[in-house]
N, C-alpha and C. Protein backbone atom coordinates (compact mmCIF):
# COMPACT_ATOMS: atom_id res chain seq x y z
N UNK A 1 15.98 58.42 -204.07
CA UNK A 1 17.35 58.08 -203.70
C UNK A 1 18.00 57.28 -204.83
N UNK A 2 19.26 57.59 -205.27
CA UNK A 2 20.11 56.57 -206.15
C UNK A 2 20.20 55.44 -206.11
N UNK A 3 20.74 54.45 -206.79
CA UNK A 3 20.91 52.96 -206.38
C UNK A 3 22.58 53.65 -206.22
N UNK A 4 23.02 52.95 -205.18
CA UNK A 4 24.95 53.04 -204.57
C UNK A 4 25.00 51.70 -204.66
N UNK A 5 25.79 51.96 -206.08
CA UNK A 5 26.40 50.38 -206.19
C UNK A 5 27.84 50.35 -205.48
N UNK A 6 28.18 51.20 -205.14
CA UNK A 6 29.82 51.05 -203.82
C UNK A 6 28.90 50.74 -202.42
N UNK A 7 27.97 50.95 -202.10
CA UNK A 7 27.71 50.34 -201.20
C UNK A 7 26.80 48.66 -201.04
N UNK A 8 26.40 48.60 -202.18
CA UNK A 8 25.95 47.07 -202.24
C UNK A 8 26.83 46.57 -202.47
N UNK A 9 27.97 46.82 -203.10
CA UNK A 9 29.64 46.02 -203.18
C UNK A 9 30.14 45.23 -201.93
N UNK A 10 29.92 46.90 -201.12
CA UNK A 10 30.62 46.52 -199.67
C UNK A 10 29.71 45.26 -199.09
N UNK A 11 28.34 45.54 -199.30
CA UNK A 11 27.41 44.86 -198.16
C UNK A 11 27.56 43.12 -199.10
N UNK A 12 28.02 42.71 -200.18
CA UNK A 12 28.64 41.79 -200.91
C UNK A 12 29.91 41.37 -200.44
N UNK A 13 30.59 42.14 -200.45
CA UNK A 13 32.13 41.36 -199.59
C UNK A 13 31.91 41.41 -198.11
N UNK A 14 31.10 41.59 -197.71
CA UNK A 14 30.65 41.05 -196.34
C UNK A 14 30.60 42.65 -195.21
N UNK A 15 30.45 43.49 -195.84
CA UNK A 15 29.66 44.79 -195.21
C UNK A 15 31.45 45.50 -194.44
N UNK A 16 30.97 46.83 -194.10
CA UNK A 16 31.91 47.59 -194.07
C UNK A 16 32.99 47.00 -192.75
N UNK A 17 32.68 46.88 -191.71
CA UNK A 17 33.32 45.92 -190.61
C UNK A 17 34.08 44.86 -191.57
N UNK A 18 33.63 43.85 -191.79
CA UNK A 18 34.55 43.16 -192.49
C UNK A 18 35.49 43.57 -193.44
N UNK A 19 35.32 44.43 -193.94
CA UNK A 19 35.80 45.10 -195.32
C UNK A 19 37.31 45.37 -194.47
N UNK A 20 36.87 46.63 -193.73
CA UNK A 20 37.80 47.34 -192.96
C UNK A 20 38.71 46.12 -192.44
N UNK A 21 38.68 45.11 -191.59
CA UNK A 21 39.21 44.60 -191.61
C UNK A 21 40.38 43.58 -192.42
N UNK A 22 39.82 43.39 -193.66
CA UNK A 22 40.38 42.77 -194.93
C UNK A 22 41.65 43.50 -195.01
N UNK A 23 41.12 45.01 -195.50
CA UNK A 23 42.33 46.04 -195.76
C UNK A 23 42.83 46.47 -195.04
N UNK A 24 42.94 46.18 -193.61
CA UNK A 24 43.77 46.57 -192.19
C UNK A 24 43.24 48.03 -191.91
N UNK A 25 42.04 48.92 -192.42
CA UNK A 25 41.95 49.96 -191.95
C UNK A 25 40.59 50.36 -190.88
N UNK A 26 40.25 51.44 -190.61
CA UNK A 26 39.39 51.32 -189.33
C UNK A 26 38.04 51.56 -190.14
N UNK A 27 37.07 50.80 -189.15
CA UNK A 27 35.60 50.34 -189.92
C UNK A 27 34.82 51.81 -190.14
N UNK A 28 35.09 52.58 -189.16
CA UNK A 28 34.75 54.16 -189.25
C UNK A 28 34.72 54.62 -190.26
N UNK A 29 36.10 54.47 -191.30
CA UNK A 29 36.47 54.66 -192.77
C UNK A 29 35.61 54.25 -193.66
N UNK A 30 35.71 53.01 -193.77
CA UNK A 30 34.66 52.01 -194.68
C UNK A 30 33.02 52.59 -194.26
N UNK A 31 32.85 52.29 -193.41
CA UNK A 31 31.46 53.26 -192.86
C UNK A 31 31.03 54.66 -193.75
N UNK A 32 32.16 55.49 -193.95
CA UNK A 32 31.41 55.91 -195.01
C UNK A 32 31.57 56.13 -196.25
N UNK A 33 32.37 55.16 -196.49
CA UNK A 33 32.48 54.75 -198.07
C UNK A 33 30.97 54.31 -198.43
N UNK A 34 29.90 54.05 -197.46
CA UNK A 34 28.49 53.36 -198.02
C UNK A 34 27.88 54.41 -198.28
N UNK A 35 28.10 55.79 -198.19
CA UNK A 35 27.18 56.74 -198.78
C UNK A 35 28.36 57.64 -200.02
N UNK A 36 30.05 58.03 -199.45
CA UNK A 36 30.76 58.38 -200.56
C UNK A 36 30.92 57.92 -201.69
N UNK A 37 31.18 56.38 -201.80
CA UNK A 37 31.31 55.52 -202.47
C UNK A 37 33.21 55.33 -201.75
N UNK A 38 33.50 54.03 -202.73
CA UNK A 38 34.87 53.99 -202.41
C UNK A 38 35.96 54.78 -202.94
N UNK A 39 37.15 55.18 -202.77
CA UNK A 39 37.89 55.95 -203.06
C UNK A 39 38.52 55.56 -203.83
N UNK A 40 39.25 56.29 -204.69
CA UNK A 40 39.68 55.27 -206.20
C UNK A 40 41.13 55.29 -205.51
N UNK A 41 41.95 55.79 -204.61
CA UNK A 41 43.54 54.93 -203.68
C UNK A 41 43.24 53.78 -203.34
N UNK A 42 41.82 52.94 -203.30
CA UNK A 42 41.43 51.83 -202.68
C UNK A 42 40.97 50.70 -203.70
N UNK A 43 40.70 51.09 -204.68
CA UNK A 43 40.41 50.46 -205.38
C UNK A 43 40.94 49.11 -206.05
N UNK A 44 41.97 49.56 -206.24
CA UNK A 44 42.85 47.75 -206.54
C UNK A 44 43.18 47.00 -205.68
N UNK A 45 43.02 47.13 -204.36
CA UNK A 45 42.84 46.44 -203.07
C UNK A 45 41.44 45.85 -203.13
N UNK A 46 40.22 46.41 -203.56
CA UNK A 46 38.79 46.12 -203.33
C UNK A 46 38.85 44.86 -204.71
N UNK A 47 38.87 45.41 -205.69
CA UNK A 47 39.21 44.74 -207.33
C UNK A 47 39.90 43.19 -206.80
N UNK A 48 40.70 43.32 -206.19
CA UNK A 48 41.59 42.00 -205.75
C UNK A 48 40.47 40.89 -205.28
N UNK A 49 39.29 41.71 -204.31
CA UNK A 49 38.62 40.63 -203.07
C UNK A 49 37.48 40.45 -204.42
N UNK A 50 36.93 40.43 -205.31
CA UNK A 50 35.89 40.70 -206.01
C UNK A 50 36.23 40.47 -206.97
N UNK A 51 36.14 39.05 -207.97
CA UNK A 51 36.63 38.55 -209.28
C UNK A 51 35.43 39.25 -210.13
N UNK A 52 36.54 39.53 -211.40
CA UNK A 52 35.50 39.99 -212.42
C UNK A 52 35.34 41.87 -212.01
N UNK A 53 35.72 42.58 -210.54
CA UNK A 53 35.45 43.52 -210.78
C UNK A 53 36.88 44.45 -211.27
N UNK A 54 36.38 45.93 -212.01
CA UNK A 54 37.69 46.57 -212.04
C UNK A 54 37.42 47.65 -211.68
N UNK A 55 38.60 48.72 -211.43
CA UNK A 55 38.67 49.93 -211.44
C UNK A 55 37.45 50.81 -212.25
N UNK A 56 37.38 49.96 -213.85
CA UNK A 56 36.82 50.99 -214.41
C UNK A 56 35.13 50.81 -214.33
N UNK A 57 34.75 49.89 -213.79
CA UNK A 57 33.76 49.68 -213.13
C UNK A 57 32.66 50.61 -211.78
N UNK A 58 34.09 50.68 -211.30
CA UNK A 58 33.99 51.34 -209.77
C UNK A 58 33.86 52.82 -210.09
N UNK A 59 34.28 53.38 -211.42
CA UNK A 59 34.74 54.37 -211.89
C UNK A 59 33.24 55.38 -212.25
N UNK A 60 32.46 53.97 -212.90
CA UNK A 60 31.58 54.56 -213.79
C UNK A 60 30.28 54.39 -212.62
N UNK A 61 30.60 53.88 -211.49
CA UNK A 61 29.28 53.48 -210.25
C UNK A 61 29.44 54.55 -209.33
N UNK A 62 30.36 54.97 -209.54
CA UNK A 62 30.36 55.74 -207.78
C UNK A 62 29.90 56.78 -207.74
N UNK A 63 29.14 57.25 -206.79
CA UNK A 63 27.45 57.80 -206.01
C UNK A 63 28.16 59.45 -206.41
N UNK A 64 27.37 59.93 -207.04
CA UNK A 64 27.22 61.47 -207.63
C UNK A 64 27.86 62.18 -206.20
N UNK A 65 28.43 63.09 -206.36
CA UNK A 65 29.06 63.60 -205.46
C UNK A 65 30.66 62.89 -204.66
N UNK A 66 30.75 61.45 -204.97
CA UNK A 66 32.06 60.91 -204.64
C UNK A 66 33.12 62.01 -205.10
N UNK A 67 34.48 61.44 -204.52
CA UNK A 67 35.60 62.05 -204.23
C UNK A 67 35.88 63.57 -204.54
N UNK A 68 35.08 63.83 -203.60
CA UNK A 68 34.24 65.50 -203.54
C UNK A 68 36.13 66.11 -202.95
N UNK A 69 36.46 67.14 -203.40
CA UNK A 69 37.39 68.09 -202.78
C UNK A 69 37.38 68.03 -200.98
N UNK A 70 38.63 67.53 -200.47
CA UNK A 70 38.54 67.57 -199.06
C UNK A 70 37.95 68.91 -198.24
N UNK A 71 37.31 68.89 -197.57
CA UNK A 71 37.01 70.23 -196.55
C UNK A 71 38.32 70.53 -196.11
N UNK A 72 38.46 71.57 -195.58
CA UNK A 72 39.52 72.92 -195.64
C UNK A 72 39.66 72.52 -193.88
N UNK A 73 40.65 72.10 -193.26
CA UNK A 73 40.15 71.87 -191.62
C UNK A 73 41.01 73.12 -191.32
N UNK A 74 40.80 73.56 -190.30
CA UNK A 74 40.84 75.17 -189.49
C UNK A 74 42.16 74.44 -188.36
């Protein structure tokens, strides 16, 4: 298995529940940002809670397969 440094981030700013809450969105979301990684629309919101981190950071960590092409919904 990889090391997911978007998800030791999260479990650092105090795990996905909290997270979700920070950024007003639902924990469901953040939930699986711990295996996608985080989404780079989110990112300068996350960068803000986390001194020292940036975008291009998040850029070069996020879990092989992140911001994969949306599925096609029917």
């Amino acid at each position: 298995m990889e090391d997911n440094r978007h998800a030791a981030l999260i479990g650092r700013l105090g795990g996905y529940t909290h997270l979700a809450s920070v950024l007003g969105i639902q924990a469901e979301t953040t939930k699986k940002w711990l295996r996608r990684g985080i989404p780079a629309r989110h990112w300068h919101k996350v960068c803000a809670l986390q001194p020292g981190l940036t975008p291009a950071w998040l850029e070069r960590t996020k879990p092989n397969g992140a911001q994969a092409k949306r599925r096609r919904r029917r």
